[in-house]
PDB file of N, CA and C in Angstrom:
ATOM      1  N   UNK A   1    -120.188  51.451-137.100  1.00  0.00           N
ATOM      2  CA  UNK A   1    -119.904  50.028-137.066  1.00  0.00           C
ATOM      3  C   UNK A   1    -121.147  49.284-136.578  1.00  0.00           C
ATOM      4  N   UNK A   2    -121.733  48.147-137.267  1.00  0.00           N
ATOM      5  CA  UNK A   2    -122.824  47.107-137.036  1.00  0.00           C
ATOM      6  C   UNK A   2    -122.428  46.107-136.216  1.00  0.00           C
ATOM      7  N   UNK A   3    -122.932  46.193-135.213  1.00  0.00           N
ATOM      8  CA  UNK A   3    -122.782  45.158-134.433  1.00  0.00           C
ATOM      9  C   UNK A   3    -123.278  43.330-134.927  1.00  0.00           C
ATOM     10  N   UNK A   4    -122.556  42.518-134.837  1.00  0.00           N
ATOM     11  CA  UNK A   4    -123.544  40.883-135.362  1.00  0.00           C
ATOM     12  C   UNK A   4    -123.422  40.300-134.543  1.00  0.00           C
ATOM     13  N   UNK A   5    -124.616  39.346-134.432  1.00  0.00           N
ATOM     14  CA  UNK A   5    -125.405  38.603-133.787  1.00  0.00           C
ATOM     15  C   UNK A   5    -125.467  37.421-134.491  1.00  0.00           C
ATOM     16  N   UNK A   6    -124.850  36.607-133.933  1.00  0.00           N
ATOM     17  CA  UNK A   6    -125.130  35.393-134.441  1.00  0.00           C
ATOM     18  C   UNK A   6    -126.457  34.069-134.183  1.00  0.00           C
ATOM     19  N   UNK A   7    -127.025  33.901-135.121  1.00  0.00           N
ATOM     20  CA  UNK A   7    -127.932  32.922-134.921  1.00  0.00           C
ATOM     21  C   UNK A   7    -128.104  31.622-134.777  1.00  0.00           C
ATOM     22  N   UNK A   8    -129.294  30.872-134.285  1.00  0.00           N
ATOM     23  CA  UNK A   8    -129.371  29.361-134.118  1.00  0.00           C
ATOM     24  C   UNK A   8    -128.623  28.848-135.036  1.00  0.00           C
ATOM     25  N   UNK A   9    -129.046  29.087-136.244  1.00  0.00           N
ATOM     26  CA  UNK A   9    -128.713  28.408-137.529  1.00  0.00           C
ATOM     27  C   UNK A   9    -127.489  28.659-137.870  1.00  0.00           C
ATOM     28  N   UNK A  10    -126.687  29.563-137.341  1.00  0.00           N
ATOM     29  CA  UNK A  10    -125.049  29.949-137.960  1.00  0.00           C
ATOM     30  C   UNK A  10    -125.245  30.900-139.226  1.00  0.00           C
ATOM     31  N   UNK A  11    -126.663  31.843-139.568  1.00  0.00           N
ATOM     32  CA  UNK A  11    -126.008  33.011-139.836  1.00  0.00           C
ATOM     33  C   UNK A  11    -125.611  34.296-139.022  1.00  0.00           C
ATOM     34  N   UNK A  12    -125.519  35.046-139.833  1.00  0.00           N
ATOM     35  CA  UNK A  12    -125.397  35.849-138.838  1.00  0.00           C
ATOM     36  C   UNK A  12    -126.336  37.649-138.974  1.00  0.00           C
ATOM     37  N   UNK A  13    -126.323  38.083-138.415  1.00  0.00           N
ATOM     38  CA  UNK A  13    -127.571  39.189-138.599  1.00  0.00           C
ATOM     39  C   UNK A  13    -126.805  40.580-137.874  1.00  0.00           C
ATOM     40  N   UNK A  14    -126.283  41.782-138.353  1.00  0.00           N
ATOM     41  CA  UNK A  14    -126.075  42.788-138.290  1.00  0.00           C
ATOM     42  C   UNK A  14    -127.102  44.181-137.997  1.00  0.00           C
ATOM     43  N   UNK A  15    -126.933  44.694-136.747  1.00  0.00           N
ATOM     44  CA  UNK A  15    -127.699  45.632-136.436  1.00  0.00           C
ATOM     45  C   UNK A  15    -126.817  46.617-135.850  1.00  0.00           C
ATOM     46  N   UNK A  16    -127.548  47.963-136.254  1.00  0.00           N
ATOM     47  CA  UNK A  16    -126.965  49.307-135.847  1.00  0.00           C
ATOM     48  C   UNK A  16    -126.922  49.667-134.362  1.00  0.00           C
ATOM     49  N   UNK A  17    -125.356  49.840-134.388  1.00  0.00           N
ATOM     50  CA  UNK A  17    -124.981  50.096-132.573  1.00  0.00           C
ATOM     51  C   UNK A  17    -126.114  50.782-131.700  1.00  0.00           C
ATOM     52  N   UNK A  18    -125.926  50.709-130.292  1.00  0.00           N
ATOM     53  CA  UNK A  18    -126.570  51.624-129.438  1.00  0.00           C
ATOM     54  C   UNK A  18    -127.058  52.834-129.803  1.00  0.00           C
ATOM     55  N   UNK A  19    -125.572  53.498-129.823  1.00  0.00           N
ATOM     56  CA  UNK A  19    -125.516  54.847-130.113  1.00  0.00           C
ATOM     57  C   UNK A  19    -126.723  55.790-131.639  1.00  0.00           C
ATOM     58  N   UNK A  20    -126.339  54.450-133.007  1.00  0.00           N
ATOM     59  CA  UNK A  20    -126.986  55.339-133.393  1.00  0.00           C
ATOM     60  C   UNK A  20    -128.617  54.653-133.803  1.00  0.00           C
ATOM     61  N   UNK A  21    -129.088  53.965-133.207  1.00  0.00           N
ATOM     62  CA  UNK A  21    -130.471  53.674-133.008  1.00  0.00           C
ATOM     63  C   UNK A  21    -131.484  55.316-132.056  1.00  0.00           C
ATOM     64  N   UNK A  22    -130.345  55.443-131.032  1.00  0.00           N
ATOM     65  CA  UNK A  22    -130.657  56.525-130.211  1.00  0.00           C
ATOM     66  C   UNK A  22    -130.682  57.988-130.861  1.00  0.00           C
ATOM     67  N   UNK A  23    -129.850  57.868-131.937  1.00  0.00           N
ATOM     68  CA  UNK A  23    -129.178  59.259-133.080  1.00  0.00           C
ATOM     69  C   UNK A  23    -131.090  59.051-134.028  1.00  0.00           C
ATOM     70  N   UNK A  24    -131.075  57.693-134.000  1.00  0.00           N
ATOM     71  CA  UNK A  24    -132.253  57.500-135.231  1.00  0.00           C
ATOM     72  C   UNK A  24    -133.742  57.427-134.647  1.00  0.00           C
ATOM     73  N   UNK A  25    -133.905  57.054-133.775  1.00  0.00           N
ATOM     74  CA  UNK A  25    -134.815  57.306-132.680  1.00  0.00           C
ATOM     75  C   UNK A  25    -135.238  58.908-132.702  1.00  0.00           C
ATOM     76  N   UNK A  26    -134.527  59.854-132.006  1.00  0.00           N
ATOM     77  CA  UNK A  26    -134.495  61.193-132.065  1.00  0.00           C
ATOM     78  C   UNK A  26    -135.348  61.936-133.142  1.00  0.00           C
ATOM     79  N   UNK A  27    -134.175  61.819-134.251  1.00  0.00           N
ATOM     80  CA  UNK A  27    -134.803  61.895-135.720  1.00  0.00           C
ATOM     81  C   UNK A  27    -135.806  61.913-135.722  1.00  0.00           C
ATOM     82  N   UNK A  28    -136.649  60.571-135.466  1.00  0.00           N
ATOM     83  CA  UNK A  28    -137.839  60.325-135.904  1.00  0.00           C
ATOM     84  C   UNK A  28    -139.307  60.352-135.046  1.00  0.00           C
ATOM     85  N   UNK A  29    -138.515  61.680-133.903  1.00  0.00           N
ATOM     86  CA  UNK A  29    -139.193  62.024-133.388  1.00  0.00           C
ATOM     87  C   UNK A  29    -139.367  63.320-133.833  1.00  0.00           C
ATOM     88  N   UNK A  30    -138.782  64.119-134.080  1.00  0.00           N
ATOM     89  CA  UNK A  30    -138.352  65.764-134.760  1.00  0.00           C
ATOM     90  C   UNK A  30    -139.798  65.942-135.600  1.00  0.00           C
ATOM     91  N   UNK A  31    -140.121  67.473-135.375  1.00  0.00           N
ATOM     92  CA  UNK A  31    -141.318  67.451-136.047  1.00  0.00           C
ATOM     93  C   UNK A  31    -140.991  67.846-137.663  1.00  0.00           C
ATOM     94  N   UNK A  32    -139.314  67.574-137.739  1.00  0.00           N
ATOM     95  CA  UNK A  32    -138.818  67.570-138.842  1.00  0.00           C
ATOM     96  C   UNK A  32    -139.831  66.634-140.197  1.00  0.00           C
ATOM     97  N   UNK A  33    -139.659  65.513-139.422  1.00  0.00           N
ATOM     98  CA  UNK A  33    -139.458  64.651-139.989  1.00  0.00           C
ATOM     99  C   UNK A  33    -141.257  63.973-140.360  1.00  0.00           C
ATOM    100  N   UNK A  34    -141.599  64.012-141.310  1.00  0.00           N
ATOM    101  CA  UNK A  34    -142.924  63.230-141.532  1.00  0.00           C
ATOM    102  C   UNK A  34    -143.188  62.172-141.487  1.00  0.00           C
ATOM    103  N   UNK A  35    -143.988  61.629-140.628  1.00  0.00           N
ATOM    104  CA  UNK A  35    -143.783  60.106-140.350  1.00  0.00           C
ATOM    105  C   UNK A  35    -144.520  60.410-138.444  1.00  0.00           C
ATOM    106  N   UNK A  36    -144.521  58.813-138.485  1.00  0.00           N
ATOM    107  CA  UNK A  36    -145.227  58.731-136.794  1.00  0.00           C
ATOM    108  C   UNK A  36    -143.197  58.558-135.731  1.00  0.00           C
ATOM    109  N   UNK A  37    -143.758  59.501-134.613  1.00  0.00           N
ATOM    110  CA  UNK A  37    -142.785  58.562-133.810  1.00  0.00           C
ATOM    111  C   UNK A  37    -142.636  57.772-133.214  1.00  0.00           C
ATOM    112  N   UNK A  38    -141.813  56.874-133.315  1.00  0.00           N
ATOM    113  CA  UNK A  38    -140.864  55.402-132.127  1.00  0.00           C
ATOM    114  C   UNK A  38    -140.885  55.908-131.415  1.00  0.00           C
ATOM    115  N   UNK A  39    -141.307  55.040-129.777  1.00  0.00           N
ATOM    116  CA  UNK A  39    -140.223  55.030-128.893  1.00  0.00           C
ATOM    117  C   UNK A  39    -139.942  53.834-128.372  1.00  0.00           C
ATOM    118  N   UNK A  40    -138.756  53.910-127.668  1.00  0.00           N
ATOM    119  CA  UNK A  40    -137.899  52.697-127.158  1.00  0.00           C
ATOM    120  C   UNK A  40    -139.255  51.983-126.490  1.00  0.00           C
ATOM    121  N   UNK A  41    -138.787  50.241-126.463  1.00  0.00           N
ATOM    122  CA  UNK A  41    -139.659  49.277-125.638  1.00  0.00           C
ATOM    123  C   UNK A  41    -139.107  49.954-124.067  1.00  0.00           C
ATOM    124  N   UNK A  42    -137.871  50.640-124.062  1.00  0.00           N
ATOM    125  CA  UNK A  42    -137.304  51.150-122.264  1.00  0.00           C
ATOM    126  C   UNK A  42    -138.342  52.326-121.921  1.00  0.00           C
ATOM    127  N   UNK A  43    -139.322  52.744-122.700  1.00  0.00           N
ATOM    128  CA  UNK A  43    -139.234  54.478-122.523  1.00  0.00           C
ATOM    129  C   UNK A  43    -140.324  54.582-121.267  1.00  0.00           C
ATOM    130  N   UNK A  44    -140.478  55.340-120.649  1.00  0.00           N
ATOM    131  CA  UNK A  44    -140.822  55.717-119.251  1.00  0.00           C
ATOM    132  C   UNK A  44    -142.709  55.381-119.305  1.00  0.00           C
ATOM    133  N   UNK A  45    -143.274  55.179-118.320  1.00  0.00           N
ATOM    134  CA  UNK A  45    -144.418  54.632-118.242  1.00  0.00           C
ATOM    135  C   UNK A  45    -145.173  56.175-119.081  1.00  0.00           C
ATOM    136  N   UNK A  46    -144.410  57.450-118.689  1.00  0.00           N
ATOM    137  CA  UNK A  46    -145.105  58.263-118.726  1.00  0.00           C
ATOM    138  C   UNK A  46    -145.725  58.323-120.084  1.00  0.00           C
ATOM    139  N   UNK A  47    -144.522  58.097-121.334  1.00  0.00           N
ATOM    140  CA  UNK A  47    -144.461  58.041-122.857  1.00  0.00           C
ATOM    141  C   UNK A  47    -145.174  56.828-123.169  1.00  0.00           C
ATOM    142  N   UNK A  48    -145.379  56.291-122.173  1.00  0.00           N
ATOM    143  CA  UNK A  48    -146.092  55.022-122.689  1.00  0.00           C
ATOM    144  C   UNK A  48    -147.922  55.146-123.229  1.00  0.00           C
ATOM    145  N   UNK A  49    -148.075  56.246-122.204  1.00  0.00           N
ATOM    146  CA  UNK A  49    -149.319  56.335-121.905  1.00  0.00           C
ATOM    147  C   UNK A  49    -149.482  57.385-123.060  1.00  0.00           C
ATOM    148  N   UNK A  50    -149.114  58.535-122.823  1.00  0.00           N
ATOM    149  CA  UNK A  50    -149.370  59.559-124.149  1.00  0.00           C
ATOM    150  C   UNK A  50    -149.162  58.302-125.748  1.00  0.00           C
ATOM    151  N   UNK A  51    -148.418  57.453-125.716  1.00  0.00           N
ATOM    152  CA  UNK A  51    -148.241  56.854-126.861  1.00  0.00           C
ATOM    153  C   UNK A  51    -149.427  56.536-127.401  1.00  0.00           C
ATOM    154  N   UNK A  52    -150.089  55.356-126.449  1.00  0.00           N
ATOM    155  CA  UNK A  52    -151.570  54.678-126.368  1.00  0.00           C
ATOM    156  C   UNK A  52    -152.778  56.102-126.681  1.00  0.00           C
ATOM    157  N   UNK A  53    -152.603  57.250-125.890  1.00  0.00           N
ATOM    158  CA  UNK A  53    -153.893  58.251-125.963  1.00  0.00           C
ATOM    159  C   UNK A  53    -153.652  58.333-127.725  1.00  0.00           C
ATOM    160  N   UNK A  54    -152.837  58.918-128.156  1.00  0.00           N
ATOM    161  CA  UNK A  54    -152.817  59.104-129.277  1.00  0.00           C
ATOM    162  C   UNK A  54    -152.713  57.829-130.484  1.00  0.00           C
ATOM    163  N   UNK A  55    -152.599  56.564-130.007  1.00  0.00           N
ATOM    164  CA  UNK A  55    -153.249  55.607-130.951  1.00  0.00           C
ATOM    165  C   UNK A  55    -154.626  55.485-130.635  1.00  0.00           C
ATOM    166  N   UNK A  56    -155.360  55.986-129.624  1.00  0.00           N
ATOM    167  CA  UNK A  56    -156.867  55.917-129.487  1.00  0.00           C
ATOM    168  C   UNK A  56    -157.473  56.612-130.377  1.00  0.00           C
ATOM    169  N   UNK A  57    -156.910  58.040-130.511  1.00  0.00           N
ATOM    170  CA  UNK A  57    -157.370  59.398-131.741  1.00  0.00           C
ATOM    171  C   UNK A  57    -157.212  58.777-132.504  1.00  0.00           C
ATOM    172  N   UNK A  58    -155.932  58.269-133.479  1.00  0.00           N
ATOM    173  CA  UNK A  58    -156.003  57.698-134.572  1.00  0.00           C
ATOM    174  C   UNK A  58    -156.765  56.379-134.797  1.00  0.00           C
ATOM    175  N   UNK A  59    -157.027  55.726-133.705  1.00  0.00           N
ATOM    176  CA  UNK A  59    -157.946  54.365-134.182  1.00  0.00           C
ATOM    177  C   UNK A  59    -159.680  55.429-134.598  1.00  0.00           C
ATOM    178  N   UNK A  60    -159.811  55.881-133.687  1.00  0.00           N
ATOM    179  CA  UNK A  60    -160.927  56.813-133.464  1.00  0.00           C
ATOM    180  C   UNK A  60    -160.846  56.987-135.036  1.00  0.00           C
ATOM    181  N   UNK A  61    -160.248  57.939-135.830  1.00  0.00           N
ATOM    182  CA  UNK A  61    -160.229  58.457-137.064  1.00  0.00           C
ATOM    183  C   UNK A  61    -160.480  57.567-137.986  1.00  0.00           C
ATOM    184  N   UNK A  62    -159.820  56.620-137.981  1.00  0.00           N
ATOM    185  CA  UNK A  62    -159.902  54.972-138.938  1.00  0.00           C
ATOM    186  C   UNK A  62    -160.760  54.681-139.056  1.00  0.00           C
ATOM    187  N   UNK A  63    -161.471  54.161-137.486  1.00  0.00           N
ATOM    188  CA  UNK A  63    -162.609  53.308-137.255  1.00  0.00           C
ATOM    189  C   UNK A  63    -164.096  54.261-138.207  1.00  0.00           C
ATOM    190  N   UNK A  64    -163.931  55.492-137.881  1.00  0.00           N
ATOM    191  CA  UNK A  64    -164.620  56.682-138.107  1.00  0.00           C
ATOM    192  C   UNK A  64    -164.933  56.904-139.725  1.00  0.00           C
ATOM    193  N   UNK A  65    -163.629  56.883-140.159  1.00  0.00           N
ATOM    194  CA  UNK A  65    -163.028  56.897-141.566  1.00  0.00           C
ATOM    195  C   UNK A  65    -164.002  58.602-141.861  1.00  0.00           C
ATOM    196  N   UNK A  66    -163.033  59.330-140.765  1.00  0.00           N
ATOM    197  CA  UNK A  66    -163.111  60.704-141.107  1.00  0.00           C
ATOM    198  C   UNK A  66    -161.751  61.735-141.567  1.00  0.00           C
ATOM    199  N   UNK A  67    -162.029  62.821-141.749  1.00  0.00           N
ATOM    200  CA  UNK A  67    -160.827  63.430-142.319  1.00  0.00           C
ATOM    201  C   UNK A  67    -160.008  63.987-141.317  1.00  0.00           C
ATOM    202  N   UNK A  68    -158.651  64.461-141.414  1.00  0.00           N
ATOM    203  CA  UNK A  68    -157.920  64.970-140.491  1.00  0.00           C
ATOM    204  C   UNK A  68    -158.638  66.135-139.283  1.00  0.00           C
ATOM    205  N   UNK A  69    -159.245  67.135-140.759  1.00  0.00           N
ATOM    206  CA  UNK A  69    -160.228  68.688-140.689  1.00  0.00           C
ATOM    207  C   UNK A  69    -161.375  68.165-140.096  1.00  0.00           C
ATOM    208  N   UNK A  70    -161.889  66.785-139.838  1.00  0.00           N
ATOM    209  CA  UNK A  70    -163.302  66.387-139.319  1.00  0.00           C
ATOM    210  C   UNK A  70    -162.694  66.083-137.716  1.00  0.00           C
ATOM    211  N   UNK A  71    -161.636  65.013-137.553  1.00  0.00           N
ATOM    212  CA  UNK A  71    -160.909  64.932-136.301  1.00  0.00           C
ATOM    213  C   UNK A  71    -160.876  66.288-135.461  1.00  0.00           C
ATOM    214  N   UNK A  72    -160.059  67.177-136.382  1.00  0.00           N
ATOM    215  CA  UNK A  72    -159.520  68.105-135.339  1.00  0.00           C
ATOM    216  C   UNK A  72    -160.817  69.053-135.083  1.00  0.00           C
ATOM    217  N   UNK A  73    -161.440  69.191-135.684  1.00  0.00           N
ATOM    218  CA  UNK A  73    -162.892  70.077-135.202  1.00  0.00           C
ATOM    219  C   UNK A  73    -163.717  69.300-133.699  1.00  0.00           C
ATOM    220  N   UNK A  74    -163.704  67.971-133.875  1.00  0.00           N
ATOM    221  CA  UNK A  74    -163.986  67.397-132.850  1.00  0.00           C
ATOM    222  C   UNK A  74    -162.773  67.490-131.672  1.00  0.00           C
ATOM    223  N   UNK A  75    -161.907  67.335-131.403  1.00  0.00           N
ATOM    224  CA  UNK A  75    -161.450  67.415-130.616  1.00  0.00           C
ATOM    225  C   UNK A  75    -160.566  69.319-130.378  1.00  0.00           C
ATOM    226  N   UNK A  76    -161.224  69.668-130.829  1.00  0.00           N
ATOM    227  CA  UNK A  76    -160.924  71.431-130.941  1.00  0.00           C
ATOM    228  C   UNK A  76    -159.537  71.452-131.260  1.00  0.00           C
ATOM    229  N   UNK A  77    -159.126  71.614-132.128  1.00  0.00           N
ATOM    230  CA  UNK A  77    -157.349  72.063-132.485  1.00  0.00           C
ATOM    231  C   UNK A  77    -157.309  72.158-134.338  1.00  0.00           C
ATOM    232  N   UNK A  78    -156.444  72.491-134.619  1.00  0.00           N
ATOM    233  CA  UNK A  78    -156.017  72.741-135.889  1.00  0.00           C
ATOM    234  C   UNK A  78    -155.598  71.992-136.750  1.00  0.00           C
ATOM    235  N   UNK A  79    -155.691  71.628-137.526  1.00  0.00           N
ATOM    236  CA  UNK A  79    -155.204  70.496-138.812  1.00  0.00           C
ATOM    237  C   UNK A  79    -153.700  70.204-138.342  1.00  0.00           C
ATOM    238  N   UNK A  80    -152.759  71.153-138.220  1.00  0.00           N
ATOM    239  CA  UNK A  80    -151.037  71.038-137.980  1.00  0.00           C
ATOM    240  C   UNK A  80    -151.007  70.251-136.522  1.00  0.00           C
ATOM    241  N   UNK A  81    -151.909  70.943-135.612  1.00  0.00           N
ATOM    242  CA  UNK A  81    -151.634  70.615-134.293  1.00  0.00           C
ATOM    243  C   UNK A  81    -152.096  68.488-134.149  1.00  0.00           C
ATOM    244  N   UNK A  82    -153.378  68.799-134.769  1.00  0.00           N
ATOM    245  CA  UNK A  82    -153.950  67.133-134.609  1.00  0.00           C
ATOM    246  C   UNK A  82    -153.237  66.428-135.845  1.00  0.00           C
ATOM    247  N   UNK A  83    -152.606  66.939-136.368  1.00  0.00           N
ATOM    248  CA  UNK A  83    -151.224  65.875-137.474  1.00  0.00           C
ATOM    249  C   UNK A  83    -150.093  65.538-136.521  1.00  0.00           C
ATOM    250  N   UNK A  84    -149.798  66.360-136.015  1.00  0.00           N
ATOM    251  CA  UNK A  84    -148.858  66.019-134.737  1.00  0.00           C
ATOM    252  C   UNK A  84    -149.446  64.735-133.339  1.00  0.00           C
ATOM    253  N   UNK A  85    -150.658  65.032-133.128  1.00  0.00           N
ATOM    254  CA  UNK A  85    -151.175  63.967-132.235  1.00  0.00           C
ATOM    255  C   UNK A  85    -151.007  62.646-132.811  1.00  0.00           C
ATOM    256  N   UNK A  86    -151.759  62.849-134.154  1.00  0.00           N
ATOM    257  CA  UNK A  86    -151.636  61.280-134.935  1.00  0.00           C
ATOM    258  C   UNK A  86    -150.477  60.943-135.167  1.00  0.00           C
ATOM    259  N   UNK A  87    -149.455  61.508-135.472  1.00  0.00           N
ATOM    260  CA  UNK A  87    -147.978  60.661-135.528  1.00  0.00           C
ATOM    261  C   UNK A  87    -146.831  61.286-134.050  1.00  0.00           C
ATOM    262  N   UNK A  88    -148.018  60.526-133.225  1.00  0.00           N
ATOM    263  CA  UNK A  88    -147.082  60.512-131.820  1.00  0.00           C
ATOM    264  C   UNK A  88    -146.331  61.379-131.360  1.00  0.00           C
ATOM    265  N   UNK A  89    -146.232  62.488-131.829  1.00  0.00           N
ATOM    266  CA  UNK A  89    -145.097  63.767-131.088  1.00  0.00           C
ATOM    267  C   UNK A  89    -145.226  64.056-129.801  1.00  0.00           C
ATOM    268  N   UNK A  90    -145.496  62.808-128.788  1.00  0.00           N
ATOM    269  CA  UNK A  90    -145.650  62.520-127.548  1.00  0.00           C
ATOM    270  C   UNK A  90    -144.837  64.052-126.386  1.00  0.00           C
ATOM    271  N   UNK A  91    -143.934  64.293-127.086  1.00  0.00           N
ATOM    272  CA  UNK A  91    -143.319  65.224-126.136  1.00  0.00           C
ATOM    273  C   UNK A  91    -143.980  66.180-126.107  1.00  0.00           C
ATOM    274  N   UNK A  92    -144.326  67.102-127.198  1.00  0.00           N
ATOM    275  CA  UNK A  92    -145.255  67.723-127.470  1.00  0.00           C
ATOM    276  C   UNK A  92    -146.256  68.113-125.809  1.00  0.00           C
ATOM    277  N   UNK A  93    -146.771  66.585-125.844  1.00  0.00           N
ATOM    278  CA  UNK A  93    -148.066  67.068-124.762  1.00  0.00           C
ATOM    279  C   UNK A  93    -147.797  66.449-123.545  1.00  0.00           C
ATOM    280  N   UNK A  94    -149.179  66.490-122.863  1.00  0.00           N
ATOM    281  CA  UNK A  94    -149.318  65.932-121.516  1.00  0.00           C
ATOM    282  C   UNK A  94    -150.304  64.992-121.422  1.00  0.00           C
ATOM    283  N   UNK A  95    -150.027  63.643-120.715  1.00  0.00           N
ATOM    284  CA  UNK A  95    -151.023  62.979-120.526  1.00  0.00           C
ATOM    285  C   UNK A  95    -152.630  63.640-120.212  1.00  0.00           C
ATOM    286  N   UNK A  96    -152.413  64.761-119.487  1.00  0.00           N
ATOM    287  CA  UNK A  96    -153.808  65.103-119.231  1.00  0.00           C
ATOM    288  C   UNK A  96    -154.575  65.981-120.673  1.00  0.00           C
ATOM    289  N   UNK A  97    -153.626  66.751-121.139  1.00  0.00           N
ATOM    290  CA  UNK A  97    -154.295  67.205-122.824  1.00  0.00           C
ATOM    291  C   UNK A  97    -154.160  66.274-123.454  1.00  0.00           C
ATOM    292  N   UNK A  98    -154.026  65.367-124.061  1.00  0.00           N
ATOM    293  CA  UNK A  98    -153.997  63.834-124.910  1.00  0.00           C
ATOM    294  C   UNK A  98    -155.393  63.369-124.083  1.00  0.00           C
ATOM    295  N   UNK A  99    -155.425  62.994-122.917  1.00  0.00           N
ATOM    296  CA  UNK A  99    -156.390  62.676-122.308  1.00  0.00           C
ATOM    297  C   UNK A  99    -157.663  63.298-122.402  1.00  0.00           C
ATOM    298  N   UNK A 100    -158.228  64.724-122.357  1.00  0.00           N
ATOM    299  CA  UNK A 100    -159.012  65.599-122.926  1.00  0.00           C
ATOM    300  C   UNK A 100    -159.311  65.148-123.852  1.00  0.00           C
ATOM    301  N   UNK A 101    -158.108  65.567-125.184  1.00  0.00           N
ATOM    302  CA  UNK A 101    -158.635  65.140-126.752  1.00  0.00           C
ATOM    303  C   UNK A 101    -159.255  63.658-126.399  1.00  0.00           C
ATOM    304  N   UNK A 102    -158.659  62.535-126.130  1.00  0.00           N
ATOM    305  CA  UNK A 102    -159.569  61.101-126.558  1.00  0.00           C
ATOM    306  C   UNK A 102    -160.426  61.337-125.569  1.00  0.00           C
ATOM    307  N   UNK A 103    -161.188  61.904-124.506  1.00  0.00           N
ATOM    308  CA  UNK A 103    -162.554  61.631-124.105  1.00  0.00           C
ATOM    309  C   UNK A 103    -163.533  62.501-125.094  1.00  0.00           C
ATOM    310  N   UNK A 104    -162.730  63.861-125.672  1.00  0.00           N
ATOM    311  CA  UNK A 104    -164.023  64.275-126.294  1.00  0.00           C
ATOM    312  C   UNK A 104    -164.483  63.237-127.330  1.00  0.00           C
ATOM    313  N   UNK A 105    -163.878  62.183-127.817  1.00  0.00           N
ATOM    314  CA  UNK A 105    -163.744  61.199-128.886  1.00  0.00           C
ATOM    315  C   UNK A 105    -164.637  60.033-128.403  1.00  0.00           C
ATOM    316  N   UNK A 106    -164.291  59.956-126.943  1.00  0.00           N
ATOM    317  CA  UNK A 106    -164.303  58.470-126.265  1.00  0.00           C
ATOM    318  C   UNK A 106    -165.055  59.176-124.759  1.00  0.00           C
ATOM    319  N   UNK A 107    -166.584  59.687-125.000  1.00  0.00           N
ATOM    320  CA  UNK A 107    -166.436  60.118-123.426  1.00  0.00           C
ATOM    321  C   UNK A 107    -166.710  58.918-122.127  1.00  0.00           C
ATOM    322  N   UNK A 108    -166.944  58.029-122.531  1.00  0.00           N
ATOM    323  CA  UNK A 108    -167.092  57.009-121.454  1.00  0.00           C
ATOM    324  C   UNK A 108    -165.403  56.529-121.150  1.00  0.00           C
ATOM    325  N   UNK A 109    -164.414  56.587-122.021  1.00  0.00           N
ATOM    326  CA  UNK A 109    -162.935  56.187-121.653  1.00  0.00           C
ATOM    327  C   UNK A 109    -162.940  56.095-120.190  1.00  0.00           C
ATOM    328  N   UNK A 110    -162.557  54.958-120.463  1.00  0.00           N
ATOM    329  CA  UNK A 110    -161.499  54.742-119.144  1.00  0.00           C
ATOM    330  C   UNK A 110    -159.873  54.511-118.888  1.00  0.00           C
ATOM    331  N   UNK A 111    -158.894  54.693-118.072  1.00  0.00           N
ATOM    332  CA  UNK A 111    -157.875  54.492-118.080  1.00  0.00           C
ATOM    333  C   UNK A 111    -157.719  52.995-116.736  1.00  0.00           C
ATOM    334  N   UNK A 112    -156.953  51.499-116.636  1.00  0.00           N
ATOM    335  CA  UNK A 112    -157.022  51.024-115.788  1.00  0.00           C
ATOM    336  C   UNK A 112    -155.288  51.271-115.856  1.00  0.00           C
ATOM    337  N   UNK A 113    -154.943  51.227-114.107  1.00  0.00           N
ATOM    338  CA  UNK A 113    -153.815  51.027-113.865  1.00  0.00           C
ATOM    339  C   UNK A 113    -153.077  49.626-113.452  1.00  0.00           C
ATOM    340  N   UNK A 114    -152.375  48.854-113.751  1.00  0.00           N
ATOM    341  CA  UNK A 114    -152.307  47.375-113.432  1.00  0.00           C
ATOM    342  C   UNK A 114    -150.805  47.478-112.997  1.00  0.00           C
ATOM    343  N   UNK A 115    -150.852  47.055-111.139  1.00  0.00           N
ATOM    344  CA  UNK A 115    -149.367  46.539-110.879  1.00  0.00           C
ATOM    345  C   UNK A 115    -148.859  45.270-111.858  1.00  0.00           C
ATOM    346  N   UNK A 116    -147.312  45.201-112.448  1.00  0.00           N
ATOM    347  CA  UNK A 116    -146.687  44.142-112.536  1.00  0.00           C
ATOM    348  C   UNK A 116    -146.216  43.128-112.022  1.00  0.00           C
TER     349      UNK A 116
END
């Protein structure tokens, strides 16, 4: 069942319950599934940060406009393993290996921490 939301204007706009955003979320984290993963705007500072390391690799690659096999030689790992970095399989790792890979990329990186 779709939950609706009604708008300024008096239509109205239908979106998928709690439950299965969280069912679809999951999913599209699975190394099932080909594609980058979501995560929630809620998800823990920790996922936040692995999120960002691994959009650094992939900006890195872009900016670079090198191949997957050119990436992963630089940052030492395997074609399967650095396909997984680039589409976020955040669980996968640890801030401090994510962190490794983008300095060999980025060795001046810095990380700042900012209270809210």
């Amino acid at each position: 069942m779709a939950r609706k939301v009604e708008l300024k204007d008096g239509s109205t706009v239908r979106y998928p319950e709690e439950k299965k955003i969280k069912e679809m979320l999951k999913k599209l984290s699975s190394d099932d599934v080909i594609g980058s993963t979501v995560i929630p705007k809620d998800a823990p500072e920790s996922d936040k940060i692995k999120y960002k390391l691994c959009g650094k690799i992939l900006e890195y690659k872009l900016a670079k406009n090198i191949t997957q096999k050119e990436l992963a030689e630089k940052i030492g790992l395997d074609e399967p393993e650095t396909s997984r970095v680039l589409h976020y399989k955040i669980e996968r790792y640890s801030i401090e290996r994510l962190l490794a890979y983008a300095t060999a990329l980025y060795p001046k990186l810095t990380i700042e921490i900012l209270a809210a």
